[in-house]
C-alpha atoms as a PDB file:
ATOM      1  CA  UNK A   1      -8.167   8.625  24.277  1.00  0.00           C
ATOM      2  CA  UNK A   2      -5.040   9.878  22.358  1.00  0.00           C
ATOM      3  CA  UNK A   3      -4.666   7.300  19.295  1.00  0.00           C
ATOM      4  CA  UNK A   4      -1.025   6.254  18.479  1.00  0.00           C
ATOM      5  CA  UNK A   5      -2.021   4.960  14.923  1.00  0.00           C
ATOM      6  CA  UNK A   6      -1.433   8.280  11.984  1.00  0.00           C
ATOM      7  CA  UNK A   7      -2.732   7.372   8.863  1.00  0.00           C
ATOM      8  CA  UNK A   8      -1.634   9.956   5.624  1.00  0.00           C
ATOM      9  CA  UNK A   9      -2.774   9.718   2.436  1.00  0.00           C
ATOM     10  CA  UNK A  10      -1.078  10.722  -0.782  1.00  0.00           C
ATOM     11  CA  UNK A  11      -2.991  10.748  -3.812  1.00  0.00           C
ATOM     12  CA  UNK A  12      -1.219  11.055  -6.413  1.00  0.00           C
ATOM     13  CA  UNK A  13      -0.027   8.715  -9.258  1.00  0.00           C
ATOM     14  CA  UNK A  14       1.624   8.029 -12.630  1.00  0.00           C
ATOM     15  CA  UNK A  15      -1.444   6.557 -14.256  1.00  0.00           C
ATOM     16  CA  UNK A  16      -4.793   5.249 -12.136  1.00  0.00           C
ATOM     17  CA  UNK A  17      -5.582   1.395 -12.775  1.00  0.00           C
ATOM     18  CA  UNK A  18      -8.765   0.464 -14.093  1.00  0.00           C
ATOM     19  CA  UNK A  19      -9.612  -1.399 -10.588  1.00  0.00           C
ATOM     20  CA  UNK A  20      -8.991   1.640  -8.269  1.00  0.00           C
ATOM     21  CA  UNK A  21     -11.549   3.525  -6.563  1.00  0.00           C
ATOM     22  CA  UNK A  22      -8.898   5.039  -3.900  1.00  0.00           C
ATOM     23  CA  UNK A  23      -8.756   8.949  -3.827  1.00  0.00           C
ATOM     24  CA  UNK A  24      -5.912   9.158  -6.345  1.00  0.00           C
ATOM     25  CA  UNK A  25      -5.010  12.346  -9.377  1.00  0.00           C
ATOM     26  CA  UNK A  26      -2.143  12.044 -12.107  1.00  0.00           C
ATOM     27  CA  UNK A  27       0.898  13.558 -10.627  1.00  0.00           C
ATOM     28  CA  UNK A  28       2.163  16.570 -10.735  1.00  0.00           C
ATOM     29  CA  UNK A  29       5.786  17.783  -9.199  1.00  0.00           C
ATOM     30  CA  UNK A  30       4.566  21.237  -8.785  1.00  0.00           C
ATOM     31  CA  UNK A  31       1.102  19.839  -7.449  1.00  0.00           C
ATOM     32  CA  UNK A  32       2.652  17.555  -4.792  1.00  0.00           C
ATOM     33  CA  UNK A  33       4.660  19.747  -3.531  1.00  0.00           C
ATOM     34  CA  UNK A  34       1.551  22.341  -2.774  1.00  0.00           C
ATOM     35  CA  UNK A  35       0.031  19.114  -1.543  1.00  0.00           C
ATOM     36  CA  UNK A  36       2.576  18.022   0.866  1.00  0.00           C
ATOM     37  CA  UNK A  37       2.934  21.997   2.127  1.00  0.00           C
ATOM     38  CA  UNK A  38      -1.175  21.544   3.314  1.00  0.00           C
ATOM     39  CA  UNK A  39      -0.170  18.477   4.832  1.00  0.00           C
ATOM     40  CA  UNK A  40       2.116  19.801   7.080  1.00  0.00           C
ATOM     41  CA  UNK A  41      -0.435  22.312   8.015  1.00  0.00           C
ATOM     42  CA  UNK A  42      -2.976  20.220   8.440  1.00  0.00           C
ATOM     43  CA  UNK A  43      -0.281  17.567  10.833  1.00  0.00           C
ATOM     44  CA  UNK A  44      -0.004  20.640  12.703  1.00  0.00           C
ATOM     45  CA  UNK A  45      -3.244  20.910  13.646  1.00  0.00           C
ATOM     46  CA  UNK A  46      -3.831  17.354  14.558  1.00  0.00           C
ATOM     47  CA  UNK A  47      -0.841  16.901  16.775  1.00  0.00           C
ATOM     48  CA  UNK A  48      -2.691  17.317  20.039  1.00  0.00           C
ATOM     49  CA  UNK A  49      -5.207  14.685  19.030  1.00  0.00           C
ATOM     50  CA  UNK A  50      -2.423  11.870  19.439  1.00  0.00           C
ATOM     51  CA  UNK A  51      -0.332  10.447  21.983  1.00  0.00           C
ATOM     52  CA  UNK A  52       3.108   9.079  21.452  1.00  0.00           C
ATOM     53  CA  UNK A  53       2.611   7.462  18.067  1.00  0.00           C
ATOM     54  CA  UNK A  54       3.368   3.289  17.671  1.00  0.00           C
ATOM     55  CA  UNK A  55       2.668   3.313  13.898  1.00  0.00           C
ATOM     56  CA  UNK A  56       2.564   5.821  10.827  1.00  0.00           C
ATOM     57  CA  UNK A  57       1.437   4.273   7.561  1.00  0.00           C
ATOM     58  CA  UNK A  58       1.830   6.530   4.303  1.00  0.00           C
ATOM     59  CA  UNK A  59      -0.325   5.248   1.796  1.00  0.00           C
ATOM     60  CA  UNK A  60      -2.141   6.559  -1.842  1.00  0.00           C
ATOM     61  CA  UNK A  61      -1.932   6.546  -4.239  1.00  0.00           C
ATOM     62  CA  UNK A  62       1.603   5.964  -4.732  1.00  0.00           C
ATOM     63  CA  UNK A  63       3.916   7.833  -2.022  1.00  0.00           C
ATOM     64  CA  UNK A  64       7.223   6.901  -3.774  1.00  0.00           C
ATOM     65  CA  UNK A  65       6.177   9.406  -6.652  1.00  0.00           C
ATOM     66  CA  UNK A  66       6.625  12.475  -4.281  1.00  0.00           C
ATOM     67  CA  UNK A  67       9.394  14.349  -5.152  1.00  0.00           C
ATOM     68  CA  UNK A  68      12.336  13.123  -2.322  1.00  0.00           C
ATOM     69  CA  UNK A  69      12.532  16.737  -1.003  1.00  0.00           C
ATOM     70  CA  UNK A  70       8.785  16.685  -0.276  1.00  0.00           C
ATOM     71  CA  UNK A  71       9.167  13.153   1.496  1.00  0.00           C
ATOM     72  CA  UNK A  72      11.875  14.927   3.767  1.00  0.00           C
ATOM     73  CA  UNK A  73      10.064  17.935   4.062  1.00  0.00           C
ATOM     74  CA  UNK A  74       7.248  15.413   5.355  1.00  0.00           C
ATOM     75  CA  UNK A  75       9.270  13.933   7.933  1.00  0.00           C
ATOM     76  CA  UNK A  76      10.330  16.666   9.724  1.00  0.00           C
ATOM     77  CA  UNK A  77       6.924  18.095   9.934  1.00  0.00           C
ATOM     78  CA  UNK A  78       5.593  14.632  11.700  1.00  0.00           C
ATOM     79  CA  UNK A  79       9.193  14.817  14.090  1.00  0.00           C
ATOM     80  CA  UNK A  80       8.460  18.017  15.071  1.00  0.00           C
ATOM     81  CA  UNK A  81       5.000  17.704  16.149  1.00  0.00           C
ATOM     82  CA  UNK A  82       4.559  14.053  17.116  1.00  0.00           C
ATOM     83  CA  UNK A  83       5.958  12.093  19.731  1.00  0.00           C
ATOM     84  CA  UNK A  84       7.610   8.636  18.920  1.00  0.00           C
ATOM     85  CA  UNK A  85       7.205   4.895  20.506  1.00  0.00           C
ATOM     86  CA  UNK A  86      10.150   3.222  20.955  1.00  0.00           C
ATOM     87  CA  UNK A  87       9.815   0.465  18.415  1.00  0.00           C
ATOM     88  CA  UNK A  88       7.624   2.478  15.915  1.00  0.00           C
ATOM     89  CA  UNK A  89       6.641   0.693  12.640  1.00  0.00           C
ATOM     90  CA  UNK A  90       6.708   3.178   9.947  1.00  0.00           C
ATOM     91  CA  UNK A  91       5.349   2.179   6.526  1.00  0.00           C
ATOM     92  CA  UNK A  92       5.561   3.403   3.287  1.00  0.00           C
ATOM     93  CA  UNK A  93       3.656   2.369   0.243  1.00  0.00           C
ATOM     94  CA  UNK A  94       6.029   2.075  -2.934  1.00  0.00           C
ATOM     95  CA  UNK A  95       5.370   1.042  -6.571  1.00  0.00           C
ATOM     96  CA  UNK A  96       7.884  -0.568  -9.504  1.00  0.00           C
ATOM     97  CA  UNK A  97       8.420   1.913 -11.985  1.00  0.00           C
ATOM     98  CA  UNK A  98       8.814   4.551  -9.492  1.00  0.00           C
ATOM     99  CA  UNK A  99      12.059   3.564  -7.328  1.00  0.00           C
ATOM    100  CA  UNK A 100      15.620   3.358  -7.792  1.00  0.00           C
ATOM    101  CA  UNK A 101      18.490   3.228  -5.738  1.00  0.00           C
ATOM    102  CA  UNK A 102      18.295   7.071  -4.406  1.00  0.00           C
ATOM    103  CA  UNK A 103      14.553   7.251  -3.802  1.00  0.00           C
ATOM    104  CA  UNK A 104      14.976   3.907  -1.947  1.00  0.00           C
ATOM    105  CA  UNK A 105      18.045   5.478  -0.009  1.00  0.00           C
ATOM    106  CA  UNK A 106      15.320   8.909   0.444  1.00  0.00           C
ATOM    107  CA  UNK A 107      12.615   6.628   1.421  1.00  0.00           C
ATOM    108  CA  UNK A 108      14.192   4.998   4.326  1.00  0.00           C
ATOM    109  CA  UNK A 109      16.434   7.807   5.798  1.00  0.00           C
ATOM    110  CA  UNK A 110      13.483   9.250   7.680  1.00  0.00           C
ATOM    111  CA  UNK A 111      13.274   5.977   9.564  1.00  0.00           C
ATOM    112  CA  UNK A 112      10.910   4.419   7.747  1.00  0.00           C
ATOM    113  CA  UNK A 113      11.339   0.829   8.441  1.00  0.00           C
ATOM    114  CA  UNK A 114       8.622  -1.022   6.476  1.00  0.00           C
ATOM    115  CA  UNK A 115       7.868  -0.975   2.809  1.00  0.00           C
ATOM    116  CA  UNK A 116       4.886  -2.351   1.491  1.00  0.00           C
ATOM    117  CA  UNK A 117       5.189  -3.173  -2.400  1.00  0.00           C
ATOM    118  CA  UNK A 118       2.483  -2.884  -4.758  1.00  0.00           C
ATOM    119  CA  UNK A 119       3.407  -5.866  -7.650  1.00  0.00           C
ATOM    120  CA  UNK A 120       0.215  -7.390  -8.255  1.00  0.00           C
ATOM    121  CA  UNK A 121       1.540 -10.350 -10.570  1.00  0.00           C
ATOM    122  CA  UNK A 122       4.662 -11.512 -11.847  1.00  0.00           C
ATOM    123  CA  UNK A 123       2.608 -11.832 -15.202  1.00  0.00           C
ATOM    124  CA  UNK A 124       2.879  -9.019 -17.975  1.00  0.00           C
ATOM    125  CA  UNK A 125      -0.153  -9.244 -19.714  1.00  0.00           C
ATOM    126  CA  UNK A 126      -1.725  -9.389 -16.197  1.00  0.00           C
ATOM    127  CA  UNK A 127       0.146  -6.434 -15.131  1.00  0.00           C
ATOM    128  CA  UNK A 128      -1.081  -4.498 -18.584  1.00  0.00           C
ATOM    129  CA  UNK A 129      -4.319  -6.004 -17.865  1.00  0.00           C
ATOM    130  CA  UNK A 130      -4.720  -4.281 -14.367  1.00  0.00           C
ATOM    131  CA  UNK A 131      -3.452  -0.755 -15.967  1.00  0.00           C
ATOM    132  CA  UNK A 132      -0.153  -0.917 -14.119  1.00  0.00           C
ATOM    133  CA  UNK A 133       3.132   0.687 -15.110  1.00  0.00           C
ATOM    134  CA  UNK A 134       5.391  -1.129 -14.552  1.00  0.00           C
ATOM    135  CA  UNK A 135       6.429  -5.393 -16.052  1.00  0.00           C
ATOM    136  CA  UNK A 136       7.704  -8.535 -14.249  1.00  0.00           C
ATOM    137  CA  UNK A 137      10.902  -7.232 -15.059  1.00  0.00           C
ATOM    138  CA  UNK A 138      10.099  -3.499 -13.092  1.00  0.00           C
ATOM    139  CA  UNK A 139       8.908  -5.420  -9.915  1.00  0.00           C
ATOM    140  CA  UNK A 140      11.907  -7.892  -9.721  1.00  0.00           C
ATOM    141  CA  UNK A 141      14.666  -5.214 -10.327  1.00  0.00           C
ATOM    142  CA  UNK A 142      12.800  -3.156  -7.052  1.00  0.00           C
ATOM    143  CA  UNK A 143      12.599  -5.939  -5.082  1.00  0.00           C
ATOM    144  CA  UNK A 144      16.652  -6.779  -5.539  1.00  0.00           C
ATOM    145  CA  UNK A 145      17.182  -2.914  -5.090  1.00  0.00           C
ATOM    146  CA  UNK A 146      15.307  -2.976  -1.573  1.00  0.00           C
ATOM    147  CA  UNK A 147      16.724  -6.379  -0.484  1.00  0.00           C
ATOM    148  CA  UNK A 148      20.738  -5.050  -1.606  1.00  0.00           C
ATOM    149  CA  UNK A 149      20.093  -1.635   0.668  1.00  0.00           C
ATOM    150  CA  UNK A 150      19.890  -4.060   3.062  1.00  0.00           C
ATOM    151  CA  UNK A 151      16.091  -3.801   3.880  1.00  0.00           C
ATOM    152  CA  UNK A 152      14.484  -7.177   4.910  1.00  0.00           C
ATOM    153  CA  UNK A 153      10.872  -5.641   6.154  1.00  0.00           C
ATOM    154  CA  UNK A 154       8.926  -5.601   3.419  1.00  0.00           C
ATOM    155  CA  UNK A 155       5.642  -6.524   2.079  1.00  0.00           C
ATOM    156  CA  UNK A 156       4.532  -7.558  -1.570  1.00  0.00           C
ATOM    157  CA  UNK A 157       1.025  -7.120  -2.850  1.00  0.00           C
ATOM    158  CA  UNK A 158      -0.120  -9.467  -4.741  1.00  0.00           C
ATOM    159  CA  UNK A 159      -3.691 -10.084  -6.779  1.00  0.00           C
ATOM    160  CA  UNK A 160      -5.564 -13.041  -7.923  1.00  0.00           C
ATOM    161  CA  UNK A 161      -9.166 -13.059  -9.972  1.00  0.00           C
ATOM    162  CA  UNK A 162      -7.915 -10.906 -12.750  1.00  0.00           C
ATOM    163  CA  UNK A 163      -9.641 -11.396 -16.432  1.00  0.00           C
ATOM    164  CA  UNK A 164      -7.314 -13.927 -18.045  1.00  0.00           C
ATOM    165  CA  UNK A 165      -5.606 -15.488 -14.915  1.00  0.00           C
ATOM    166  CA  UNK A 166      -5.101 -19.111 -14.958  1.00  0.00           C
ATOM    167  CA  UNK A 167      -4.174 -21.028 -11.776  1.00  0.00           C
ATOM    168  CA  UNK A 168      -1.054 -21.905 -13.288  1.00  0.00           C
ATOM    169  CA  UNK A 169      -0.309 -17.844 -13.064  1.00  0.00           C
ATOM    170  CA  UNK A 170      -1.276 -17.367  -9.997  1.00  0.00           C
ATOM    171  CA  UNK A 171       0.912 -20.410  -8.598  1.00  0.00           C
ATOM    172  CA  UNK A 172       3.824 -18.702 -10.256  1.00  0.00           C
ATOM    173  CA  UNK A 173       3.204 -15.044  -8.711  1.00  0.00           C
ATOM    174  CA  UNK A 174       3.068 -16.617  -5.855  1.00  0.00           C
ATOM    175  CA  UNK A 175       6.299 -19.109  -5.859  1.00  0.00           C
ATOM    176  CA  UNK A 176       8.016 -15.916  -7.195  1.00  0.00           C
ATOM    177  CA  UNK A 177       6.922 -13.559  -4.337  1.00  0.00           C
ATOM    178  CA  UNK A 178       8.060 -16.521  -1.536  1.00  0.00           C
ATOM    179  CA  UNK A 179      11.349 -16.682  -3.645  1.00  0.00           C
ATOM    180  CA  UNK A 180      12.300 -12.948  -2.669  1.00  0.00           C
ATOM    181  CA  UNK A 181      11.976 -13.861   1.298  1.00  0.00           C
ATOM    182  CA  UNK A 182       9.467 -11.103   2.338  1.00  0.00           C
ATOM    183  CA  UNK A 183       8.271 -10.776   6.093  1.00  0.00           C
ATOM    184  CA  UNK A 184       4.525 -10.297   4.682  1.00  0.00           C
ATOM    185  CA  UNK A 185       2.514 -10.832   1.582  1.00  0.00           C
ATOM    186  CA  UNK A 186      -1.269  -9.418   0.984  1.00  0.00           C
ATOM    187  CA  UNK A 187      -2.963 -11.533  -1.394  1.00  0.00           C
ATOM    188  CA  UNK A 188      -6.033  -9.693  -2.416  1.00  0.00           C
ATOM    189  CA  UNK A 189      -8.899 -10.260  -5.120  1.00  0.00           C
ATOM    190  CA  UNK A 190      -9.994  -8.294  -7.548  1.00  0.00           C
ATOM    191  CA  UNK A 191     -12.988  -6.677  -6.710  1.00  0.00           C
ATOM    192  CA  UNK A 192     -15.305  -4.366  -9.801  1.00  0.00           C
ATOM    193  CA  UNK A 193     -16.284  -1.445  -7.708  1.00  0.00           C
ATOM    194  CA  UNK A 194     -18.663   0.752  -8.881  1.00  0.00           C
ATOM    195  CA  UNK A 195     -17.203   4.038 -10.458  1.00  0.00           C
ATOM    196  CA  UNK A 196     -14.155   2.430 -11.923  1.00  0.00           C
ATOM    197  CA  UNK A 197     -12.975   1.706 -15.667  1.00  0.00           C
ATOM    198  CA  UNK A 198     -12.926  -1.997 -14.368  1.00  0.00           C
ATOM    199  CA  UNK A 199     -16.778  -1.805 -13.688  1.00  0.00           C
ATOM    200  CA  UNK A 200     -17.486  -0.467 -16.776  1.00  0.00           C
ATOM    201  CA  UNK A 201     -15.777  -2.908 -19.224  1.00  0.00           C
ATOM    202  CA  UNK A 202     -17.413  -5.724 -17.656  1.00  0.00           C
ATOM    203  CA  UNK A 203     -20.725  -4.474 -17.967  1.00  0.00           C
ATOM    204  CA  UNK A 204     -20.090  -3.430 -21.573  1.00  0.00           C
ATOM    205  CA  UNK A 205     -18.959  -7.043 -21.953  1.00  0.00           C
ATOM    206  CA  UNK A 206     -15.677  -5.698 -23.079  1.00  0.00           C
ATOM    207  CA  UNK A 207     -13.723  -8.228 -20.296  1.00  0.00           C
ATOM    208  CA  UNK A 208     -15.006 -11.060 -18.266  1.00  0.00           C
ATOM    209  CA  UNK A 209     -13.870 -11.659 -15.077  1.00  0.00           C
ATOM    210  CA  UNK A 210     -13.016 -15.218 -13.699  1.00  0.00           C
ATOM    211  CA  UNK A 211     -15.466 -18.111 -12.707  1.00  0.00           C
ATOM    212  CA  UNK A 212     -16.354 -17.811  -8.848  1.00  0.00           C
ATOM    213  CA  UNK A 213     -14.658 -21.396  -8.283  1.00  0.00           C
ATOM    214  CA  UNK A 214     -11.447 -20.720  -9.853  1.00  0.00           C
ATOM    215  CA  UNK A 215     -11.214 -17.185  -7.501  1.00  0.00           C
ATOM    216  CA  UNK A 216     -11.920 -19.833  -4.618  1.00  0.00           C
ATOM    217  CA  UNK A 217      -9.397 -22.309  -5.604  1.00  0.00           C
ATOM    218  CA  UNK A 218      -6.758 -19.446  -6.075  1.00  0.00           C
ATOM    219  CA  UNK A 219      -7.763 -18.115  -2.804  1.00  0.00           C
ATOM    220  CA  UNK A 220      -7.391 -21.742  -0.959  1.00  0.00           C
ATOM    221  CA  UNK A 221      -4.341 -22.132  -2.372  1.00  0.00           C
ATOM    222  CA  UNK A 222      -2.506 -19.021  -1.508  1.00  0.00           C
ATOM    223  CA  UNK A 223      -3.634 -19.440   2.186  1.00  0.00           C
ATOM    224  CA  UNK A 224      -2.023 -23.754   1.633  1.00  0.00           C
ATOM    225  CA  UNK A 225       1.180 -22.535  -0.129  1.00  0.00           C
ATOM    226  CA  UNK A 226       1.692 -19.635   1.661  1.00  0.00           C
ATOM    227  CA  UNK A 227       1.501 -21.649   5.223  1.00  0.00           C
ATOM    228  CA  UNK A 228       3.995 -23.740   3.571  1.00  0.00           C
ATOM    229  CA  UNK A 229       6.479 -21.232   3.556  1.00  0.00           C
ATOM    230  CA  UNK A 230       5.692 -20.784   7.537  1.00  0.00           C
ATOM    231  CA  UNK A 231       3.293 -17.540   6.840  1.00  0.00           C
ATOM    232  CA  UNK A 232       0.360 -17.007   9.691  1.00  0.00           C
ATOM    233  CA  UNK A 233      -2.757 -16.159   7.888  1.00  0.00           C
ATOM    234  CA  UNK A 234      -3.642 -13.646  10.281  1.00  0.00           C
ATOM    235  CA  UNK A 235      -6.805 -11.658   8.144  1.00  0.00           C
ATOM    236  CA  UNK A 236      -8.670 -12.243   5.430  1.00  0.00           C
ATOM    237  CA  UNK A 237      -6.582 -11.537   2.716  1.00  0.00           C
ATOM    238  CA  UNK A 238      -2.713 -10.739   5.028  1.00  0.00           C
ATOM    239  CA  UNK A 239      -0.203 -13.768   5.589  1.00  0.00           C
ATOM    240  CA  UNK A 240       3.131 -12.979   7.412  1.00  0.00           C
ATOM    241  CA  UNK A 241       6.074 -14.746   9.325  1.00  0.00           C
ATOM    242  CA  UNK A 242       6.069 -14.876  13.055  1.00  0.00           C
ATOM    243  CA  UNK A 243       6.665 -11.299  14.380  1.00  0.00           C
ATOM    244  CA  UNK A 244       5.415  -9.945  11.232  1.00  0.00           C
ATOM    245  CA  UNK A 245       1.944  -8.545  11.405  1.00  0.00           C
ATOM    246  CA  UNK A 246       1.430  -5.112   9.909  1.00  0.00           C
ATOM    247  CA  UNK A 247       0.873  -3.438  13.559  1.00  0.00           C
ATOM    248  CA  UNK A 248      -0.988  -0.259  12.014  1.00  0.00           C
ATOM    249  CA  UNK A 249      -3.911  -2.872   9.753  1.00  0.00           C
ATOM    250  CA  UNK A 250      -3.958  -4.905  13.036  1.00  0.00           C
ATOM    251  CA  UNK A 251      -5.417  -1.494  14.828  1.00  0.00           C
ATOM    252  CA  UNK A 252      -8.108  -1.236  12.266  1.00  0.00           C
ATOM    253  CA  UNK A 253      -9.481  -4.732  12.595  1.00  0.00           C
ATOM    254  CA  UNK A 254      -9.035  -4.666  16.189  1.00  0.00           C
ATOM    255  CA  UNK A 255     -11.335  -1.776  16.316  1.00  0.00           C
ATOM    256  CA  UNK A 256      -8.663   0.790  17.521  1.00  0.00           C
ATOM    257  CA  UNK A 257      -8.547   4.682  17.381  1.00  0.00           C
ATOM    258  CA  UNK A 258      -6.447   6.057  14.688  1.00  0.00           C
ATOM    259  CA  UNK A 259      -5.942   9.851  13.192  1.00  0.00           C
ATOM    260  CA  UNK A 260      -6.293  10.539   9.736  1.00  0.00           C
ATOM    261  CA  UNK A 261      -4.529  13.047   7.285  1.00  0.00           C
ATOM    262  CA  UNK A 262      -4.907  14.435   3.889  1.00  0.00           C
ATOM    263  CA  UNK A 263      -7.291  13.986   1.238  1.00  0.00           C
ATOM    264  CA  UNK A 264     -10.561  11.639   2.149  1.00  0.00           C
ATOM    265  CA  UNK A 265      -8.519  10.386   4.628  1.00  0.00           C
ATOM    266  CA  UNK A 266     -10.611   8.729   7.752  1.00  0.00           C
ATOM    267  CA  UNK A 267     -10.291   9.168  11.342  1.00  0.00           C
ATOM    268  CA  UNK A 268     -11.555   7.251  14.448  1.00  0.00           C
ATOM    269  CA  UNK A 269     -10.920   9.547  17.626  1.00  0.00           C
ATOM    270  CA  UNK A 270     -13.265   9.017  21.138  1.00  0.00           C
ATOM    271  CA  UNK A 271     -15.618   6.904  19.272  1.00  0.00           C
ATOM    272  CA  UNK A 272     -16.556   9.419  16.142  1.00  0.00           C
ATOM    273  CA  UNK A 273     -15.151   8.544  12.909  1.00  0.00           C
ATOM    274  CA  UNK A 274     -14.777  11.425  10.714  1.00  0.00           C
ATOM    275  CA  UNK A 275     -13.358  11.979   7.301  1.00  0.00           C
ATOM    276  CA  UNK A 276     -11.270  14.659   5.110  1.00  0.00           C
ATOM    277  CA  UNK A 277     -12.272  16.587   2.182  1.00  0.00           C
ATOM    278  CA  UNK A 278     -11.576  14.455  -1.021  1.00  0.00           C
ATOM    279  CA  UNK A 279     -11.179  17.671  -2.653  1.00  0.00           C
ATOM    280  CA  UNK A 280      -7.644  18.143  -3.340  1.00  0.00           C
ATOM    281  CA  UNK A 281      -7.415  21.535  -3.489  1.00  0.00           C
END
């Protein structure tokens, strides 16, 4: 088989949240840029292991924190040795605090035609809570910048069972995220893994995470509200409109074949799964 599904990881961001255990590093300009050169190397050596590709999905980490000559420079390396679908979905994954109008403009001139949108909550001490960089204030001004550059395909991430959360939060996250008219929403909850700050401060009693009912009753209602506004629940934790599935996560649950690049990324090619180095370097 020749997967059409390229997976690329970029791990590299501003600050790692206390939750995360994804391969991720603090970036570094000079560092990416060495990073993105292996890539290319290593996209070279993979291109014979895919036919004509239906869906890219760049992913971290934080991709919008790569310098915009690097994203280019990434580009052209998977034009020149990839084949394209017509109808292609490529997605990018982007965080607040690290776009503005000309990485936006950078980030789609590629044709990159999906943007998934890390906000977590619409709730500052949540957001501070969680370790991320950016406010409520960060996430909204993004969200107008995406939707003004004319960009209606995107997805925001949202997450519910954080220390502190009340329902009352988590109904306004929500009615916020609906407000902005996105094709797709991921509502996921937080889960301690092992090997994480997160893990840590709740076994040192520093932080306490939510009763199991309230998590519940948060989840229930996302999946009520969120068919109210005419979203398909289509897996566990991914709503979207009609037409709006995320074609490249519906591969994975479907069982499909997929290539993986850079760091600890996974691959699934003639029934072996394999996986990358997590070793940067």
């Amino acid at each position: 088989m020749n997967p059409g599904f390229l997976y690329i990881h970029i791990p590299f961001c501003i600050r790692k949240c206390i939750y995360c255990d994804f391969l991720s590093v603090a970036y570094d300009e000079s560092y990416a840029k060495e990073y993105v050169d292996a890539l290319c190397k290593e996209l070279v050596l993979k291109k014979d292991s895919a036919g004509a590709l239906k869906t890219i999905y760049i992913g971290g980490g934080t991709p919008s924190v790569l310098p915009e000559e690097s994203f280019k420079q990434l580009f052209r390396s998977i034009r020149n040795n990839f084949k394209f679908s017509s109808g292609i979905e490529i997605t990018v994954e982007a965080n607040p605090g690290t776009l503005d109008e000309s990485k936006i403009k950078t980030l789609f001139s590629p044709g990159v035609n999906r943007l998934s949108i890390g906000v977590q909550s619409f709730n500052d001490s949540e957001l501070k809570t969680l370790g991320r960089i950016h406010s409520s204030d960060d996430a909204v001004k993004s969200i107008e910048m995406i939707k003004k550059a004319g960009i209606n395909n995107f997805s925001i991430d949202l997450m519910y069972g954080i220390p502190g959360q009340a329902m009352d939060s988590w109904k306004d996250t929500l009615s916020r995220a609906a407000g902005f008219s996105p094709k797709h929403i991921s509502s996921y909850e937080l889960t301690p893994e092992k090997e994480t700050p997160l893990y840590g401060m709740i076994d040192s009693k520093k932080i306490k995470m939510p009763d199991e009912e309230l998590v519940l009753d948060m989840y229930n209602f996302a999946i009520d509200y969120l068919a109210s506004k005419g979203c398909e629940h289509y897996e566990i934790s991914n709503f979207a409109l009609q037409g709006f599935r995320c074609i490249h996560n519906m591969n994975y649950w479907n069982r499909g074949e997929y290539i993986g690049a850079g760091a600890g990324a996974h691959s699934f090619i003639n029934g072996v799964r394999s996986k990358n180095t997590g070793d940067i370097k």
